[in-house]
N, C-alpha and C. Protein backbone atom coordinates (compact mmCIF):
# COMPACT_ATOMS: atom_id res chain seq x y z
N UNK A 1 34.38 -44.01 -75.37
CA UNK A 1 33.59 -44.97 -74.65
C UNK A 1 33.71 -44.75 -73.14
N UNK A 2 35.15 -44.73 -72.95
CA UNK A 2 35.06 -44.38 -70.98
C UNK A 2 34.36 -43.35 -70.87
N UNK A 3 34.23 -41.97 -71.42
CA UNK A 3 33.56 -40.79 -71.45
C UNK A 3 31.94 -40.96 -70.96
N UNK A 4 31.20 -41.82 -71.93
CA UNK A 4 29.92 -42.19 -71.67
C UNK A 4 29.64 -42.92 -70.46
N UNK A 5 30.74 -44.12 -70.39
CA UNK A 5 30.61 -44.91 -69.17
C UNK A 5 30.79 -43.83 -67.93
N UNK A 6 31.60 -42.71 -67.70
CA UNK A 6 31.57 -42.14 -66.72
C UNK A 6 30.19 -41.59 -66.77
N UNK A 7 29.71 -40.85 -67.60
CA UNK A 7 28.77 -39.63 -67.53
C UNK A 7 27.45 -40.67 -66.96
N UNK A 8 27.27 -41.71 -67.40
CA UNK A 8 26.00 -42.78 -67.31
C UNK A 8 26.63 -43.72 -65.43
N UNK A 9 27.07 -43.29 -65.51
CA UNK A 9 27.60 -43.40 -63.65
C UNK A 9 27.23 -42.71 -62.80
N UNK A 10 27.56 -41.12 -63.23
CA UNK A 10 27.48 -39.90 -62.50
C UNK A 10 25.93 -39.59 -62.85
N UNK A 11 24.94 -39.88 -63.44
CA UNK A 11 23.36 -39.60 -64.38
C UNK A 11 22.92 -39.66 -62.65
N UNK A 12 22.49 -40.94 -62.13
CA UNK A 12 22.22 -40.94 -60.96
C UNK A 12 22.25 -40.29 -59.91
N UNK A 13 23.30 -39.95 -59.68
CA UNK A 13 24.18 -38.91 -58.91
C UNK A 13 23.29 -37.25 -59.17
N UNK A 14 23.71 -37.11 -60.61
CA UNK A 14 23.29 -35.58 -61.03
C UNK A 14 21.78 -35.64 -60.32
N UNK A 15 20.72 -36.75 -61.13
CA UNK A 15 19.74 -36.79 -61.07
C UNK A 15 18.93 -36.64 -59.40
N UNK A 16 19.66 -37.36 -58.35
CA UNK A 16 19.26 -37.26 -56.82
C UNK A 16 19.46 -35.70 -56.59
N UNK A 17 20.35 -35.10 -57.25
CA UNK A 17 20.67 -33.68 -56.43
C UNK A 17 19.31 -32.70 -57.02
N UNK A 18 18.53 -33.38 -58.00
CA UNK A 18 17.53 -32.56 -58.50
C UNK A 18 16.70 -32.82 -57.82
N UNK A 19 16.19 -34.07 -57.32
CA UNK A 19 14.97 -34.55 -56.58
C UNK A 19 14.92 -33.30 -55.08
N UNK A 20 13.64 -32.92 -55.13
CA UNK A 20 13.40 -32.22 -53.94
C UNK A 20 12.99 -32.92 -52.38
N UNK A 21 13.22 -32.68 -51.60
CA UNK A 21 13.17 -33.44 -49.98
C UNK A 21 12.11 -33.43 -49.37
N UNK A 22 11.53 -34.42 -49.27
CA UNK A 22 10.26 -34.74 -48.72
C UNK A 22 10.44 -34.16 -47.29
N UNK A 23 9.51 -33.27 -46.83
CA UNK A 23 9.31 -32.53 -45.55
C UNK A 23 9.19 -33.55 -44.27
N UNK A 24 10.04 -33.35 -43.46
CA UNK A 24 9.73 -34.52 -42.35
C UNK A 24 8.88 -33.74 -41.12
N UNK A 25 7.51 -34.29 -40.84
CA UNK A 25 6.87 -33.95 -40.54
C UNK A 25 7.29 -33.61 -38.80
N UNK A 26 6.88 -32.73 -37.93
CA UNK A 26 7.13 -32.37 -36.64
C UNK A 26 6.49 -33.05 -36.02
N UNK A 27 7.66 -33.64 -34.59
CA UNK A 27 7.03 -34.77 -34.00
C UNK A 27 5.73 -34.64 -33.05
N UNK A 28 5.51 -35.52 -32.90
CA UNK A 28 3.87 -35.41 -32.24
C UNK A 28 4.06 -34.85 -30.72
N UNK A 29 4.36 -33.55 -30.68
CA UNK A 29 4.41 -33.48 -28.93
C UNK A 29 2.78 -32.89 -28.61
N UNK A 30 2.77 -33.27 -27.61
CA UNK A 30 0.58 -33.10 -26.61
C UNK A 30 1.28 -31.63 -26.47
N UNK A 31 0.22 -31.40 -26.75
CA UNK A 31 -0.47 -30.15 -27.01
C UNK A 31 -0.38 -29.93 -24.96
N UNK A 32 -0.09 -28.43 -25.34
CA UNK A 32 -0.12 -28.36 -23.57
C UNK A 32 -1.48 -27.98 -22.88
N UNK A 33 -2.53 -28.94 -22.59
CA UNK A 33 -3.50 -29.38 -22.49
C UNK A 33 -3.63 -29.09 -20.51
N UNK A 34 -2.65 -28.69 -20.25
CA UNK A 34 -2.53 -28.25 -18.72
C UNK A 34 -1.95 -27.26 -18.29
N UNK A 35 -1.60 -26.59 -19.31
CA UNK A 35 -1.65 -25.23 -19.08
C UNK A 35 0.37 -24.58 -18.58
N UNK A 36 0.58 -25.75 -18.72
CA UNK A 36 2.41 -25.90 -18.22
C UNK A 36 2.92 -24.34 -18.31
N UNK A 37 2.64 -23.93 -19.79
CA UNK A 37 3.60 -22.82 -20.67
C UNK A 37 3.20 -21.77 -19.91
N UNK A 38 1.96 -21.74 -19.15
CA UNK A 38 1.89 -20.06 -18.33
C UNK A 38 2.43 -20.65 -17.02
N UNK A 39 2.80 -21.51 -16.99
CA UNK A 39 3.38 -21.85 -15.00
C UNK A 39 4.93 -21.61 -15.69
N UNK A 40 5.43 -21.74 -16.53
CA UNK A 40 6.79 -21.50 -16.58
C UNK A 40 8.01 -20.53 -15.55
N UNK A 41 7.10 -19.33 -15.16
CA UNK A 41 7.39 -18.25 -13.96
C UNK A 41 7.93 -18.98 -12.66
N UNK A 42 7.25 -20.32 -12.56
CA UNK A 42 7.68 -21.33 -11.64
C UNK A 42 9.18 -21.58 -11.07
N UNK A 43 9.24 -21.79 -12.32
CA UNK A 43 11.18 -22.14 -12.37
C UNK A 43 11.78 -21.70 -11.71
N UNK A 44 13.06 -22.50 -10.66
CA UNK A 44 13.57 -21.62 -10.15
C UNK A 44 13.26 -20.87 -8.86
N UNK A 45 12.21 -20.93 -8.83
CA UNK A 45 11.02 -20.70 -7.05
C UNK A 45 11.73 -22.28 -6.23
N UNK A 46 11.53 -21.16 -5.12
CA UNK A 46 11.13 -22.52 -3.89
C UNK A 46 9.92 -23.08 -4.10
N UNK A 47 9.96 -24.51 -3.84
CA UNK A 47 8.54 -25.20 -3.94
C UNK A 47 7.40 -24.91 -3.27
N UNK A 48 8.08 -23.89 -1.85
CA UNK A 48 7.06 -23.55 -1.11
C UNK A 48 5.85 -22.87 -1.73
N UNK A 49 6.27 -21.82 -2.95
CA UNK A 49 5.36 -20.83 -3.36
C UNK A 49 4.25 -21.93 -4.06
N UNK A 50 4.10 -22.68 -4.21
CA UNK A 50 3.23 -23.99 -4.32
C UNK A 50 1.99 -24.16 -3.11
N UNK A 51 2.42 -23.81 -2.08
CA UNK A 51 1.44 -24.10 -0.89
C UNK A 51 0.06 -23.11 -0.92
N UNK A 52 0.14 -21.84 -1.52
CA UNK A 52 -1.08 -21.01 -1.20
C UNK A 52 -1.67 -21.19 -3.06
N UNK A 53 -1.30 -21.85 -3.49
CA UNK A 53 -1.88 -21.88 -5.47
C UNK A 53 -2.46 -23.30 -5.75
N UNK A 54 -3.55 -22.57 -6.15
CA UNK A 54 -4.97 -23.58 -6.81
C UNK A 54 -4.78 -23.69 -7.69
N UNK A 55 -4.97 -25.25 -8.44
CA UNK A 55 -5.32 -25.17 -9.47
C UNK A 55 -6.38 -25.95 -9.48
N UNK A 56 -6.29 -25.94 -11.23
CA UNK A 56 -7.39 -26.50 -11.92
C UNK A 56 -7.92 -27.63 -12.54
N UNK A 57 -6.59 -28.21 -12.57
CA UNK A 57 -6.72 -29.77 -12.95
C UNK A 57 -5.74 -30.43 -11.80
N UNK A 58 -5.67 -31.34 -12.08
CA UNK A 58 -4.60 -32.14 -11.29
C UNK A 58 -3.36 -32.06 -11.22
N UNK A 59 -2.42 -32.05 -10.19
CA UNK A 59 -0.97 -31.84 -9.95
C UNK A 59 -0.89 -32.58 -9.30
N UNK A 60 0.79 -32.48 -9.38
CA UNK A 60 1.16 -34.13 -9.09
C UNK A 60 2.78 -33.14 -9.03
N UNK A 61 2.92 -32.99 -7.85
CA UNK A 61 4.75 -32.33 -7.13
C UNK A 61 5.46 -33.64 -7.09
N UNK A 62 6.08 -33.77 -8.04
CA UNK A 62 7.15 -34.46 -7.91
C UNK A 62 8.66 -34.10 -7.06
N UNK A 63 8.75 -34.66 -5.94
CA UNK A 63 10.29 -34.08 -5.34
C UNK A 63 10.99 -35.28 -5.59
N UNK A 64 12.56 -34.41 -5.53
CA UNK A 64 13.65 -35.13 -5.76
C UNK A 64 14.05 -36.67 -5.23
N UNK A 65 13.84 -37.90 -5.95
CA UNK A 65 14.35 -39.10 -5.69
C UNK A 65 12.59 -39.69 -5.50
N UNK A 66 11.79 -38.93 -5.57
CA UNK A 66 10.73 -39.38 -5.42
C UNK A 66 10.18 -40.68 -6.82
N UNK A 67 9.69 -41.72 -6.09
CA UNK A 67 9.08 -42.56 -7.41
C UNK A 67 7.99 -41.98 -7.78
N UNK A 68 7.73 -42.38 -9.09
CA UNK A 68 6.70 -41.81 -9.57
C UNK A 68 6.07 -42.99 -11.02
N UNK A 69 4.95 -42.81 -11.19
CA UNK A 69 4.45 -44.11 -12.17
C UNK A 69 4.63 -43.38 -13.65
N UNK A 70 4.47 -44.23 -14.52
CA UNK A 70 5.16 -44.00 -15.94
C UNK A 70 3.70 -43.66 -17.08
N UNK A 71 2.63 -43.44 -16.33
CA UNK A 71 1.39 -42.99 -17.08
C UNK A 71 1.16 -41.35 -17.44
N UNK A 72 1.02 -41.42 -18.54
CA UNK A 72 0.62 -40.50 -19.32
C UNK A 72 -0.84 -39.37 -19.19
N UNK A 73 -0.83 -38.54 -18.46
CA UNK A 73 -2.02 -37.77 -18.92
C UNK A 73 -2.05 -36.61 -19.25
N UNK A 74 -2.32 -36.08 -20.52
CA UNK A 74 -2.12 -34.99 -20.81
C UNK A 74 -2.62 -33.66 -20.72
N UNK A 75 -3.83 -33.41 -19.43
CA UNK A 75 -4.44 -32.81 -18.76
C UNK A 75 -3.50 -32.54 -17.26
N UNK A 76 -2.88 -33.73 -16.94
CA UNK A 76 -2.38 -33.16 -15.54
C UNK A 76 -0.52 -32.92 -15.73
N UNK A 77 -0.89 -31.89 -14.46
CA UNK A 77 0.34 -30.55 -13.85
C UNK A 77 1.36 -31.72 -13.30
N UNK A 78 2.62 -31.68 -13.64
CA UNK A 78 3.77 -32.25 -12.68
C UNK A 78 4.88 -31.01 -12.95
N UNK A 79 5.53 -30.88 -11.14
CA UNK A 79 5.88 -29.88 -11.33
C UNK A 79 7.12 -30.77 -10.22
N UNK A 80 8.25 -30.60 -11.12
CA UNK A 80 9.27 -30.76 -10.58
C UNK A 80 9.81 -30.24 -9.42
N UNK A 81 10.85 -31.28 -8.48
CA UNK A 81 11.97 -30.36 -7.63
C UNK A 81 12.58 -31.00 -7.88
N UNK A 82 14.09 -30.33 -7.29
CA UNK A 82 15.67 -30.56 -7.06
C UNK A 82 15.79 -30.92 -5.74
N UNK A 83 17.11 -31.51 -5.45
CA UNK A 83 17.83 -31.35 -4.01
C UNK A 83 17.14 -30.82 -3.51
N UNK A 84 16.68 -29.33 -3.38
CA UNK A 84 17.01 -28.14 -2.67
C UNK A 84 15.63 -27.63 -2.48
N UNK A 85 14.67 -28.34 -2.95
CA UNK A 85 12.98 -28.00 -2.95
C UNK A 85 13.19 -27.01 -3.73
N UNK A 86 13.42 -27.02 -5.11
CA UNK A 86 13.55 -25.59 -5.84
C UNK A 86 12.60 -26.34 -7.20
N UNK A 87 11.94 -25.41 -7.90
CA UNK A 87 11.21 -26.27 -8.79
C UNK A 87 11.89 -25.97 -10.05
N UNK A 88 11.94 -27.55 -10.35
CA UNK A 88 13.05 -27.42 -11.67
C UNK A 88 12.00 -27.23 -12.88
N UNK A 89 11.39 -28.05 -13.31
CA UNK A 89 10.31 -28.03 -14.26
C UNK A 89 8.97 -28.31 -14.12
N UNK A 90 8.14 -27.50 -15.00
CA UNK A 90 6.69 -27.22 -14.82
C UNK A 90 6.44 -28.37 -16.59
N UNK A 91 5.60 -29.16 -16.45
CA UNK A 91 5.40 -29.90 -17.86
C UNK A 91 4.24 -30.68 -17.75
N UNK A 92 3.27 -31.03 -18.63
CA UNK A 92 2.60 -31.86 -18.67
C UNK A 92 2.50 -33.35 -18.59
N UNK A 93 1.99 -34.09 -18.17
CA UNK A 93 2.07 -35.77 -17.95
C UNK A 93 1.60 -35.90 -17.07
């Protein structure tokens, strides 16, 4: 009798390790819709090299300690600095 009572304990157990894992889907990141991934070369530059380059949508130089508003657009350029006017990151928003 304990025999069964164990095995009808452990059934559950056995049974979860068979069930296969529902795929968790990849989170929703925007599509780089501004072109970020070819400015990447950026990095690491002085901010100056910024002064003679056009673009094409909107930018928005964020420097260090600077405020900045909490809106979302996934068309426009923000392009980070540091301390040091050095550009930390190139990303969309």
């Amino acid at each position: 009798m304990k025999h069964v009572s164990a095995i009808l304990l452990c059934a559950p157990l056995l049974l979860a390790a068979c069930v296969e894992p529902v795929p968790v889907p990849p989170p929703n990141e925007p599509m780089d819709q501004c072109g970020a991934s070819e400015l990447q070369y950026l990095v690491g530059q002085p901010g100056a090299v910024l002064d003679g380059m056009r673009f094409s949508q909107d930018v928005r130089v964020i420097e260090y300690g600077m405020a900045v508003t909490m809106d979302f657009k996934a068309d426009r350029l923000n392009i980070w600095l540091d301390r040091r006017d050095v550009i930390e990151r190139v990303v969309c928003g």
